[in-house]
PDB file of N, CA and C in Angstrom:
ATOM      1  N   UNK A   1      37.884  87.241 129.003  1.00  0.00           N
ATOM      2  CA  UNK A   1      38.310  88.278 128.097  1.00  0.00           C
ATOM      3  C   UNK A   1      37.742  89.607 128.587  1.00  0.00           C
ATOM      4  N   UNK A   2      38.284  90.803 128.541  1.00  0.00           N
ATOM      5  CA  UNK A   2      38.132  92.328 128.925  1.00  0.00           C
ATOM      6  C   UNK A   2      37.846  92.665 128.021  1.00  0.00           C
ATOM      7  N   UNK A   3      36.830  92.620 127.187  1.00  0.00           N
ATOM      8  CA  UNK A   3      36.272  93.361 126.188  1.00  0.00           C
ATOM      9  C   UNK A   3      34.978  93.764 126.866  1.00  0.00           C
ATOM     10  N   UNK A   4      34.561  94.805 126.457  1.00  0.00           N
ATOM     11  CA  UNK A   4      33.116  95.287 126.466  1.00  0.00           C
ATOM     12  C   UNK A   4      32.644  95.705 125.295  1.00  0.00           C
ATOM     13  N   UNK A   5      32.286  95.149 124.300  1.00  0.00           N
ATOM     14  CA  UNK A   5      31.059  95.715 122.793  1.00  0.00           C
ATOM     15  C   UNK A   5      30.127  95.748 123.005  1.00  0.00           C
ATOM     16  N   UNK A   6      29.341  97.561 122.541  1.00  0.00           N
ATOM     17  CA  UNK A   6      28.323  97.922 122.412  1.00  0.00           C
ATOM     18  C   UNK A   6      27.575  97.777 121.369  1.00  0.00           C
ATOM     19  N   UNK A   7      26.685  97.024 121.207  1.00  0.00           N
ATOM     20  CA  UNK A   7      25.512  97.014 120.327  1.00  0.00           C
ATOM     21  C   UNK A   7      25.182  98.300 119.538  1.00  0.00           C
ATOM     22  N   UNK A   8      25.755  98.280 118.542  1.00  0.00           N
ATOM     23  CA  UNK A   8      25.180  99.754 117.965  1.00  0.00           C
ATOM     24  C   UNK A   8      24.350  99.850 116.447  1.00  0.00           C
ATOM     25  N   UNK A   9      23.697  98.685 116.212  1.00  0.00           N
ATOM     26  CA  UNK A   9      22.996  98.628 115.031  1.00  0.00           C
ATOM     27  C   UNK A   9      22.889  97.178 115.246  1.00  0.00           C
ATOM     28  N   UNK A  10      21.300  96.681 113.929  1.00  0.00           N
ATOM     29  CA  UNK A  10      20.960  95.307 114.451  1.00  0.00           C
ATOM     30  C   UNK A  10      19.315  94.973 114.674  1.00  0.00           C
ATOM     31  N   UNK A  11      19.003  96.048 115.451  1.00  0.00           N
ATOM     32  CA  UNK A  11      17.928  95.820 116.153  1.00  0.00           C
ATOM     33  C   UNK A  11      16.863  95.547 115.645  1.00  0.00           C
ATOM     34  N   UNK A  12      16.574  95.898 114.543  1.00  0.00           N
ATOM     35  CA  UNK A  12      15.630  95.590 113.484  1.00  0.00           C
ATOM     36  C   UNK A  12      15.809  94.031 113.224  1.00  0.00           C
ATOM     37  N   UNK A  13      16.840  93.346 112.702  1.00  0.00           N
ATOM     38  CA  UNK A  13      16.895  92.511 112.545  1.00  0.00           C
ATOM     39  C   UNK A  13      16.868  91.326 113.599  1.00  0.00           C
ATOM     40  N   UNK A  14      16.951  91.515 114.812  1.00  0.00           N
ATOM     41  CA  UNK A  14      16.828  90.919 116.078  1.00  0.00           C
ATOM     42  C   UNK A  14      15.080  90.678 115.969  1.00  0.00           C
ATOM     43  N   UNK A  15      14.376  91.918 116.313  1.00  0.00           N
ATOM     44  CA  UNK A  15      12.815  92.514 116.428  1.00  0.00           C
ATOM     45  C   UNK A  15      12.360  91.261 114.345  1.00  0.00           C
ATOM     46  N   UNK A  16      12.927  91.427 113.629  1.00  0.00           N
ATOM     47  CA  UNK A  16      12.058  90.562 112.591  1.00  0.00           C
ATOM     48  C   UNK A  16      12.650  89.137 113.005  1.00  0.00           C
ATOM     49  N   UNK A  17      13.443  88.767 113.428  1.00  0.00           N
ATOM     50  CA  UNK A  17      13.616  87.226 113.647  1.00  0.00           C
ATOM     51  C   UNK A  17      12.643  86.674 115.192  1.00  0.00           C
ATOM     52  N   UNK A  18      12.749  87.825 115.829  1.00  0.00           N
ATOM     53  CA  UNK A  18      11.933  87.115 117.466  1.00  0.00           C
ATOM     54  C   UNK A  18      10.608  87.074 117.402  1.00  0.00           C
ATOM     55  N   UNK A  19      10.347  87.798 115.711  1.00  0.00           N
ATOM     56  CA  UNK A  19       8.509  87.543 116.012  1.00  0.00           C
ATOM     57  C   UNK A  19       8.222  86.189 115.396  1.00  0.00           C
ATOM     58  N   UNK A  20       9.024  85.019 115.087  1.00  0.00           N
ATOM     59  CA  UNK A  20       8.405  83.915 114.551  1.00  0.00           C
ATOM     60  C   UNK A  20       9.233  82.767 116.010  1.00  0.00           C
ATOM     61  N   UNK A  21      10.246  83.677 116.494  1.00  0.00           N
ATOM     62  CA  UNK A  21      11.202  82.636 117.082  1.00  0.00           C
ATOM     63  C   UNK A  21      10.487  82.454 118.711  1.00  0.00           C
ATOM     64  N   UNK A  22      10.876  80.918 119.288  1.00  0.00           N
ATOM     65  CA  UNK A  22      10.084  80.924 120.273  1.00  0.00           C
ATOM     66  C   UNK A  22      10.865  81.326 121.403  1.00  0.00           C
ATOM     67  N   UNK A  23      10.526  81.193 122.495  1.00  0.00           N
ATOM     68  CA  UNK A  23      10.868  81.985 123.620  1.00  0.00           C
ATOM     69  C   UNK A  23      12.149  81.351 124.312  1.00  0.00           C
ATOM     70  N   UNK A  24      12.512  80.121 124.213  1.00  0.00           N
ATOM     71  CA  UNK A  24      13.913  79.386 124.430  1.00  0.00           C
ATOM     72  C   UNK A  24      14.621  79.931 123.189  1.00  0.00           C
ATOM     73  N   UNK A  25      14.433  79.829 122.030  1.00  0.00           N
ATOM     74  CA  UNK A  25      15.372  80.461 120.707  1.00  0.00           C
ATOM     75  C   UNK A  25      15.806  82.191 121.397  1.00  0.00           C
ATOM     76  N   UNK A  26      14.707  82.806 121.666  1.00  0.00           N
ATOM     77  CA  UNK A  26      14.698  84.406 121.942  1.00  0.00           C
ATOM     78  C   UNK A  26      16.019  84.352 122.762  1.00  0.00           C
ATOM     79  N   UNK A  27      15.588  83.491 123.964  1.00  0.00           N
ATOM     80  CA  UNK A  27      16.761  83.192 125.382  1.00  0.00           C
ATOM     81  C   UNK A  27      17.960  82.791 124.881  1.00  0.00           C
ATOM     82  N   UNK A  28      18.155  82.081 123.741  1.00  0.00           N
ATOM     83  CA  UNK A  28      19.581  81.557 123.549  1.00  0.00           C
ATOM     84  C   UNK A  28      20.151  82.509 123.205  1.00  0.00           C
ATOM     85  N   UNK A  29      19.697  83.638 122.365  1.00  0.00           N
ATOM     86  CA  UNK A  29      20.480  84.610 121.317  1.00  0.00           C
ATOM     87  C   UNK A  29      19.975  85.855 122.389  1.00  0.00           C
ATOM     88  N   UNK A  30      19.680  86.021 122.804  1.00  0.00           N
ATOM     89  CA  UNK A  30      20.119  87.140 123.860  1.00  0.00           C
ATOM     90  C   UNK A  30      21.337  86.916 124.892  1.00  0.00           C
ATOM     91  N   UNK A  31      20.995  85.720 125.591  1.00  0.00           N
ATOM     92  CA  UNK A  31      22.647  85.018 125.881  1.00  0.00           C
ATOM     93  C   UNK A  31      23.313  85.100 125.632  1.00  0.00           C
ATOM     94  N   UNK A  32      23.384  84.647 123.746  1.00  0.00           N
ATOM     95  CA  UNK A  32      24.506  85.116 123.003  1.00  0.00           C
ATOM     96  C   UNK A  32      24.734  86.213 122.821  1.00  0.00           C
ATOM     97  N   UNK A  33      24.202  87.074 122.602  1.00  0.00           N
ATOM     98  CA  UNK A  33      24.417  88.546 122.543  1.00  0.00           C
ATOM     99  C   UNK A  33      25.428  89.070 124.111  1.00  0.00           C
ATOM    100  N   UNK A  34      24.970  88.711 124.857  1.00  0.00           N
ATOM    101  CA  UNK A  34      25.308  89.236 126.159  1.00  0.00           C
ATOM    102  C   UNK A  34      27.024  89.023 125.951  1.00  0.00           C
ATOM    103  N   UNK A  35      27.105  87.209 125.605  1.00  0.00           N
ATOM    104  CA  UNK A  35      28.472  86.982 125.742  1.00  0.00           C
ATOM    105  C   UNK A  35      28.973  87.882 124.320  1.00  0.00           C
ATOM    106  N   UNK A  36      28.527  88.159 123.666  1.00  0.00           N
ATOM    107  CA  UNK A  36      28.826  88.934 122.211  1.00  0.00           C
ATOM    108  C   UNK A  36      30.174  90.025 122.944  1.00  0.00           C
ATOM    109  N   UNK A  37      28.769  90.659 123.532  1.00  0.00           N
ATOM    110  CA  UNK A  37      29.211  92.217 124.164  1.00  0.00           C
ATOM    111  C   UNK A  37      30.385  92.459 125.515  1.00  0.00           C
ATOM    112  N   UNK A  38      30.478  90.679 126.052  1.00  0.00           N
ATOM    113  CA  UNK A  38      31.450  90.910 126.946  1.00  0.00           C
ATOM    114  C   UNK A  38      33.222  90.279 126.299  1.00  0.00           C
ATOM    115  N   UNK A  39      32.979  89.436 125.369  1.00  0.00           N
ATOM    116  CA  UNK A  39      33.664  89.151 125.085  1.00  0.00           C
ATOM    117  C   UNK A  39      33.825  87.510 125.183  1.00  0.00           C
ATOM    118  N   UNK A  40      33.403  87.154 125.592  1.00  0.00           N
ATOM    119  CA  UNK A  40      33.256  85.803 125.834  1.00  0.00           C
ATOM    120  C   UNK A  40      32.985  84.804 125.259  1.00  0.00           C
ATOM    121  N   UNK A  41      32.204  85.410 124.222  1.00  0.00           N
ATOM    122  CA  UNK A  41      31.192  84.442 123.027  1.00  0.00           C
ATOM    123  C   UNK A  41      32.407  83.749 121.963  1.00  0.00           C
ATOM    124  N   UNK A  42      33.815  83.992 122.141  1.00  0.00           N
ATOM    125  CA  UNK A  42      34.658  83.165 121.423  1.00  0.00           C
ATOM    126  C   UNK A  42      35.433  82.254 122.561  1.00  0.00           C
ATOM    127  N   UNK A  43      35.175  82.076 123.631  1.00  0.00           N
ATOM    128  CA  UNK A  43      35.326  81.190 124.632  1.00  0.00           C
ATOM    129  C   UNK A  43      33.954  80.058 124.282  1.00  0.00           C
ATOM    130  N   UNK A  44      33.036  80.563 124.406  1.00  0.00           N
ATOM    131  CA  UNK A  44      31.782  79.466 124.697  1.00  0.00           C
ATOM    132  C   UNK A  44      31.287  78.442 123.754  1.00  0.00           C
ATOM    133  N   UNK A  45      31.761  79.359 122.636  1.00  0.00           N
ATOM    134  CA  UNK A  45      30.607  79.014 120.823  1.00  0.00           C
ATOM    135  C   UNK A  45      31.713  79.053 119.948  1.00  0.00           C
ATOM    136  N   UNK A  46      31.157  78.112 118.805  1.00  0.00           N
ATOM    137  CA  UNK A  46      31.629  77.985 117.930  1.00  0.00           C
ATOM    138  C   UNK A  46      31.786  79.317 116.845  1.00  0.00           C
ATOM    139  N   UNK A  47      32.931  79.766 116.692  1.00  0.00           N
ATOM    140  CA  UNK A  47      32.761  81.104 116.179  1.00  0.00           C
ATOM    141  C   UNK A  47      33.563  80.895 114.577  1.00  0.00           C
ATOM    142  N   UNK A  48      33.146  81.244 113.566  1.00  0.00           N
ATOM    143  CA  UNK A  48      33.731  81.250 112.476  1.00  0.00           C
ATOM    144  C   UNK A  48      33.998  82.220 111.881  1.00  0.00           C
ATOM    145  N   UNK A  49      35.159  83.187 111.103  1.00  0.00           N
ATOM    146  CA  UNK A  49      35.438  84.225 110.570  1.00  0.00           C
ATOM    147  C   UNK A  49      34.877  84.234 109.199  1.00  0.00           C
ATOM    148  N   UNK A  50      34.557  85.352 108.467  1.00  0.00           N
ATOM    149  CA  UNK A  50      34.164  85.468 107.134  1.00  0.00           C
ATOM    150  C   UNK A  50      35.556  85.433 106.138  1.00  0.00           C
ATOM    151  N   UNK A  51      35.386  85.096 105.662  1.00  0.00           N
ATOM    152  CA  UNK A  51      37.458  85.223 104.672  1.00  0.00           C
ATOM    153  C   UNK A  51      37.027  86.357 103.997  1.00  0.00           C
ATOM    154  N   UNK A  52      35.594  87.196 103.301  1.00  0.00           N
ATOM    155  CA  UNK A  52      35.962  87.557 102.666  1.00  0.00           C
ATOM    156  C   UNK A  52      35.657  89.202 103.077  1.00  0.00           C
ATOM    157  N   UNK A  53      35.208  89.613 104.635  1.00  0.00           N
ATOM    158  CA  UNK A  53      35.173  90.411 105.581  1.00  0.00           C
ATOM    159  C   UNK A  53      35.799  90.123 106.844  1.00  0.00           C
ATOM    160  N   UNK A  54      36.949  90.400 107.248  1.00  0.00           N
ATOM    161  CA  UNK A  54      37.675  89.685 108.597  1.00  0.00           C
ATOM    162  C   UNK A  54      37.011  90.578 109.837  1.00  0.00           C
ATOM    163  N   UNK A  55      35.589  91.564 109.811  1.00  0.00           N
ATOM    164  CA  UNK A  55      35.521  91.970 110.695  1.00  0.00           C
ATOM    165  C   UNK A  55      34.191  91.276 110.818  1.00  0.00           C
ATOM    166  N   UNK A  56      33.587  90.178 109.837  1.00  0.00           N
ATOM    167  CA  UNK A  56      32.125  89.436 110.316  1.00  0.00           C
ATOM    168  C   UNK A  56      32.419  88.221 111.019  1.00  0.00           C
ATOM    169  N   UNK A  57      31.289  87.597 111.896  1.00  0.00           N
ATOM    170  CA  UNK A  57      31.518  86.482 112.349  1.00  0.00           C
ATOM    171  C   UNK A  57      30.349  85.325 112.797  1.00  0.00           C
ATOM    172  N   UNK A  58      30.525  84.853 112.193  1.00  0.00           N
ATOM    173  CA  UNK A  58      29.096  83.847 112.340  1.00  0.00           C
ATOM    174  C   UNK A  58      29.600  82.895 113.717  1.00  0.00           C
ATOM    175  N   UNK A  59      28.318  82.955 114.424  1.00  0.00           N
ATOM    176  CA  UNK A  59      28.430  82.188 116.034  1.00  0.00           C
ATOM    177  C   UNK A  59      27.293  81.108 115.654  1.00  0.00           C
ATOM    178  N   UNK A  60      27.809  79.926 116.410  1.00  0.00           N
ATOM    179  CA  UNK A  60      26.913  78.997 116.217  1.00  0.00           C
ATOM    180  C   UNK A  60      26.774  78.689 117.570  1.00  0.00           C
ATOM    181  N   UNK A  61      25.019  79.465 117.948  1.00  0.00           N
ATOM    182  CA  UNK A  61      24.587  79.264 119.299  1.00  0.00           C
ATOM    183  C   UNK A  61      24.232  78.091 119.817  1.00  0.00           C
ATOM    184  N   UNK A  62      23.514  77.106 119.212  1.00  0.00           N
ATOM    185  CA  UNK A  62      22.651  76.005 119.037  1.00  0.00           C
ATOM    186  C   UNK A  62      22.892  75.558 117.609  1.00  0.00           C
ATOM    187  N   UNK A  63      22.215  74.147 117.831  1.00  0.00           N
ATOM    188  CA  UNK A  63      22.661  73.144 116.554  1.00  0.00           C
ATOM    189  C   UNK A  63      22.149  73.964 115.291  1.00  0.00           C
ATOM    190  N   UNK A  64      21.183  74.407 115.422  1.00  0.00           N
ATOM    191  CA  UNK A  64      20.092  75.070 113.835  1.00  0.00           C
ATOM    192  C   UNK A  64      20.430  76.528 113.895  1.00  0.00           C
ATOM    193  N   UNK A  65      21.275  77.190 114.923  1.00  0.00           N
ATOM    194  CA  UNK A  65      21.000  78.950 114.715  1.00  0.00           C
ATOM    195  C   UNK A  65      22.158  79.722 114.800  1.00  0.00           C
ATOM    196  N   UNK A  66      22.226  80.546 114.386  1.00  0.00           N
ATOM    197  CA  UNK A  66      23.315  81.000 113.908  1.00  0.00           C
ATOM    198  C   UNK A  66      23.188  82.864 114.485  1.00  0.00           C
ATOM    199  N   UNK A  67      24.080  83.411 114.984  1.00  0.00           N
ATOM    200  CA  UNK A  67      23.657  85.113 114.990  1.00  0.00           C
ATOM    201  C   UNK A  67      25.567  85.340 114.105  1.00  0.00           C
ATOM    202  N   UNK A  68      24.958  86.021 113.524  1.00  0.00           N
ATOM    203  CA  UNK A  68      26.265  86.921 112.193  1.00  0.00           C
ATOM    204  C   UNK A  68      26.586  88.545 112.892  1.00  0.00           C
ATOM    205  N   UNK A  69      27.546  89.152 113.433  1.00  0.00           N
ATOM    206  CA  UNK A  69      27.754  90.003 113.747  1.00  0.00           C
ATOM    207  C   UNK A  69      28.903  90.492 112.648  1.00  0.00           C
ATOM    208  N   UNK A  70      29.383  91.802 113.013  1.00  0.00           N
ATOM    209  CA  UNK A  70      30.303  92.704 112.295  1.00  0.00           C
ATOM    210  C   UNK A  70      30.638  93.483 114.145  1.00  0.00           C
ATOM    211  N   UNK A  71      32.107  93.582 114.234  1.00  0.00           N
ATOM    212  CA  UNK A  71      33.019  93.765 115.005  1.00  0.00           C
ATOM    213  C   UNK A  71      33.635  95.133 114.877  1.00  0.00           C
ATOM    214  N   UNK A  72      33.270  96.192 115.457  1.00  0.00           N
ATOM    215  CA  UNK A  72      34.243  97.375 114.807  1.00  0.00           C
ATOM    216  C   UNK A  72      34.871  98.029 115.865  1.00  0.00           C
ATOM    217  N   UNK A  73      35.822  97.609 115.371  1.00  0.00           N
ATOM    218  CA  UNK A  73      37.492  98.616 116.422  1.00  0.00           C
ATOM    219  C   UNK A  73      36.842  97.635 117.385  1.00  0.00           C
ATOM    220  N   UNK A  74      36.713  96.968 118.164  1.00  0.00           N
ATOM    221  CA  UNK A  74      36.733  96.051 119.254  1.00  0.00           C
ATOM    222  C   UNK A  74      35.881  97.281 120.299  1.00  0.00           C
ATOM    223  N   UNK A  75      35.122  98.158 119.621  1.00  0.00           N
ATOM    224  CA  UNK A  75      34.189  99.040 120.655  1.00  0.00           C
ATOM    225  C   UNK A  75      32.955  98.891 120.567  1.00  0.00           C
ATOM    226  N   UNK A  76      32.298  98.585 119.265  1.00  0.00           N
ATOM    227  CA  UNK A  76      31.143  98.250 119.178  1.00  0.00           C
ATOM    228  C   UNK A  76      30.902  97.158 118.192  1.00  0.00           C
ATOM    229  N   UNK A  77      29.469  96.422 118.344  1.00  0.00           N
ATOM    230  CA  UNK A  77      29.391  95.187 116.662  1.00  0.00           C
ATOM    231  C   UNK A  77      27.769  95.736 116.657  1.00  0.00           C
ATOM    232  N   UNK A  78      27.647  95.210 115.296  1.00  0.00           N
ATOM    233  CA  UNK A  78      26.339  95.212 114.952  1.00  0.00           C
ATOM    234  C   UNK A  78      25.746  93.698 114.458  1.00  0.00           C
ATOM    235  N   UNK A  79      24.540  93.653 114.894  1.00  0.00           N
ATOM    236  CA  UNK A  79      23.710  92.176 114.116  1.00  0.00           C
ATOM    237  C   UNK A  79      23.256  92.473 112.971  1.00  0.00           C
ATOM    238  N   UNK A  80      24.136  91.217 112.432  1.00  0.00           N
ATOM    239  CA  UNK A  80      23.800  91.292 110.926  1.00  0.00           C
ATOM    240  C   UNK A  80      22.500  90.410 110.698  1.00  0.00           C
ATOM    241  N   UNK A  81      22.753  88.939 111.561  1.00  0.00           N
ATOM    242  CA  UNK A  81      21.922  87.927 110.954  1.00  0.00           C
ATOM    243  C   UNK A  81      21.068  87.692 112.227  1.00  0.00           C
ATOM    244  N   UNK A  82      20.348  86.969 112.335  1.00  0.00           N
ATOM    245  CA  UNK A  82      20.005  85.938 113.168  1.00  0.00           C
ATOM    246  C   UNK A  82      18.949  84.739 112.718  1.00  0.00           C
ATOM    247  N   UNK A  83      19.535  83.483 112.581  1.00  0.00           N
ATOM    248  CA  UNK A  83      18.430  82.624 111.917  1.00  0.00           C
ATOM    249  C   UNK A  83      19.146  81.403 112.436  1.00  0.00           C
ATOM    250  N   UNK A  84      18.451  80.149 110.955  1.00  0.00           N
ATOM    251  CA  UNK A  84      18.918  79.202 110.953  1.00  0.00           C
ATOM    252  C   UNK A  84      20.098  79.072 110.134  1.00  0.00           C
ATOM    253  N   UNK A  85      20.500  78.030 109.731  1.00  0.00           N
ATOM    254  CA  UNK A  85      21.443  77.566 108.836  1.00  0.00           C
ATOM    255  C   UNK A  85      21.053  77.673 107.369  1.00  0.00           C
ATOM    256  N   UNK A  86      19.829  76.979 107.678  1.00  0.00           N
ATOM    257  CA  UNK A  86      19.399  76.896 106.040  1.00  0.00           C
ATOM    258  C   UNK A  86      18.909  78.291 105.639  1.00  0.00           C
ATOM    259  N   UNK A  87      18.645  79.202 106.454  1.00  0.00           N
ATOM    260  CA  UNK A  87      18.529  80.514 105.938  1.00  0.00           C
ATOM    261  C   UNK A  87      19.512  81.592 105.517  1.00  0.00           C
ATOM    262  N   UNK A  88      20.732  81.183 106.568  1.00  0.00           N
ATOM    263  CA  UNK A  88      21.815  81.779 105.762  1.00  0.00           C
ATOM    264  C   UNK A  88      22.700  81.408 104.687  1.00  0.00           C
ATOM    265  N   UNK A  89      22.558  82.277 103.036  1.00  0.00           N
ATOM    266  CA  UNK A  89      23.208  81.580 102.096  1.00  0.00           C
ATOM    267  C   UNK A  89      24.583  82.039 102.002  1.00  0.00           C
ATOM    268  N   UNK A  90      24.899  83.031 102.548  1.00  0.00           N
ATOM    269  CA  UNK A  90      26.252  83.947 102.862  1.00  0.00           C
ATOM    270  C   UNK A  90      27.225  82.975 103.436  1.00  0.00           C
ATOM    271  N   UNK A  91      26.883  81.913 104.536  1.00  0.00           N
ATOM    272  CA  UNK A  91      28.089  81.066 104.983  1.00  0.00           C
ATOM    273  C   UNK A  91      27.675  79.471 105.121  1.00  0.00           C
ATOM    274  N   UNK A  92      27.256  78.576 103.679  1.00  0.00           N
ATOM    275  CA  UNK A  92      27.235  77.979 103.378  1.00  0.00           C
ATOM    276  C   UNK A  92      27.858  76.722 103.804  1.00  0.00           C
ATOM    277  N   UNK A  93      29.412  77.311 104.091  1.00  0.00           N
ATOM    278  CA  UNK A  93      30.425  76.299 104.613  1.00  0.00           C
ATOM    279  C   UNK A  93      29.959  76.075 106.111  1.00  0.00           C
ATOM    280  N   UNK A  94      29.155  76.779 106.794  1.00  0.00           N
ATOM    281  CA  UNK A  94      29.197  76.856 108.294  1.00  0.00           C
ATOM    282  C   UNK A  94      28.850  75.544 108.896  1.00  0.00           C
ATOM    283  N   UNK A  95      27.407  75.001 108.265  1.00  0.00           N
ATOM    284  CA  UNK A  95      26.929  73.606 108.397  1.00  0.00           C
ATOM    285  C   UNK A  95      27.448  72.353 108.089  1.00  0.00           C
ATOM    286  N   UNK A  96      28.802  72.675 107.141  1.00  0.00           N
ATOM    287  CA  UNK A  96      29.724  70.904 107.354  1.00  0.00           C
ATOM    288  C   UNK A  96      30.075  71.665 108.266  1.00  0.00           C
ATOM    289  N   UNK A  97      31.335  72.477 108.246  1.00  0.00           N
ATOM    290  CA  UNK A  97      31.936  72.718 109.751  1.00  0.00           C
ATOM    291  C   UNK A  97      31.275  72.513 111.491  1.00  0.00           C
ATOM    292  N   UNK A  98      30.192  72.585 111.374  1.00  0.00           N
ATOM    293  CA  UNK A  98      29.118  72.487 112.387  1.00  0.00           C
ATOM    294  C   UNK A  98      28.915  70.553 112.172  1.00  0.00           C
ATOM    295  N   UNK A  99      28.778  69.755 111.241  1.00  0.00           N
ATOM    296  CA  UNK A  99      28.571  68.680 110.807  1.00  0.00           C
ATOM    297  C   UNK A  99      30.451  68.349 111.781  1.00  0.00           C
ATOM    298  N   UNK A 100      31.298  68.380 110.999  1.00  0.00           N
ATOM    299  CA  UNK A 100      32.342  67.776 111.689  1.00  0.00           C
ATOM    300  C   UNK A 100      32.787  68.055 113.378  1.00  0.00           C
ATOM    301  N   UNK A 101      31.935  69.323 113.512  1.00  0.00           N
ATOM    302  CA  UNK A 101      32.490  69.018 114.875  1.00  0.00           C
ATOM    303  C   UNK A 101      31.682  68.373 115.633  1.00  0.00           C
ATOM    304  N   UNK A 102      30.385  68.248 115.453  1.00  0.00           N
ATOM    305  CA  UNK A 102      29.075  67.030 116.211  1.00  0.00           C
ATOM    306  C   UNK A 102      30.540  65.877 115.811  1.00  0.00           C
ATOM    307  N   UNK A 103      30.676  65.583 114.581  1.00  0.00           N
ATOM    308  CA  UNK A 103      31.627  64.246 114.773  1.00  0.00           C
ATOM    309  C   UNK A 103      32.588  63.779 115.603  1.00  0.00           C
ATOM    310  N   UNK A 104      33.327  65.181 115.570  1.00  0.00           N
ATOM    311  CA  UNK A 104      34.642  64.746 116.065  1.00  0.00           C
ATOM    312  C   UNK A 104      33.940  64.830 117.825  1.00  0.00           C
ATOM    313  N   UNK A 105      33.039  65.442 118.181  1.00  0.00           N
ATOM    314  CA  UNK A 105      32.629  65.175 119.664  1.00  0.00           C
ATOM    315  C   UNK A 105      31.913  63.618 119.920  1.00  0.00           C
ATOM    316  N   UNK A 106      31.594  63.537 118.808  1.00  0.00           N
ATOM    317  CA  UNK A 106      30.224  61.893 118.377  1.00  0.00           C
ATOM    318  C   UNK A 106      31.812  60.695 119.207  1.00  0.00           C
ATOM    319  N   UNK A 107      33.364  61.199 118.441  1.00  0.00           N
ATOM    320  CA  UNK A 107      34.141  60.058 118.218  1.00  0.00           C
ATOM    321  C   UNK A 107      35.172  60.138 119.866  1.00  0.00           C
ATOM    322  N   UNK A 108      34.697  61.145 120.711  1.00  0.00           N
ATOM    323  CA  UNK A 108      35.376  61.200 122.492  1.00  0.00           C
ATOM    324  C   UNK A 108      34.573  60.268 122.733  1.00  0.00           C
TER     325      UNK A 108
END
């Protein structure tokens, strides 16, 4: 994909999640970020839309973590979230959806 998104808000919330998170967690979600910003991160990851904001999007980097962005004009996004599952109460549904697809990969 030919996108390029600039990071333009977030950072705070990146800086309060990496001071408890360990240094493979740090590495996954900078990764993710990277593919965020090139476009790619809906090739790689499990990406889910918000229904009730069509410009948020929760990525599921790893089994437990989640980074929540907001998408604007396809020029820049900002980080909304970055955690676990059980910390985000905003997309509740994310963890069956995350639950059925371990399944449906459990049943290849």
């Amino acid at each position: 994909m030919a996108m390029r998104l600039q990071l333009v808000a977030g950072l705070e919330v990146l800086e309060q999640w990496s001071a408890t998170a360990t240094q493979a967690e740090r590495n996954i979600v900078y990764e993710a970020m990277f593919a965020i910003g090139d476009g790619s991160a809906f090739l790689i990851y499990d990406v889910f839309g918000d229904p009730e904001n069509i410009q948020n999007f929760t990525i599921l980097v790893k089994a437990d973590l989640t980074v929540k962005v907001c998408i604007n004009r396809g020029e820049s996004f900002e980080l909304l979230y970055v955690g676990t599952l059980d910390d985000e109460v905003a997309h509740p549904d994310v963890s069956a959806l995350s639950a059925e697809v371990e399944a449906d990969v459990d049943e290849l």
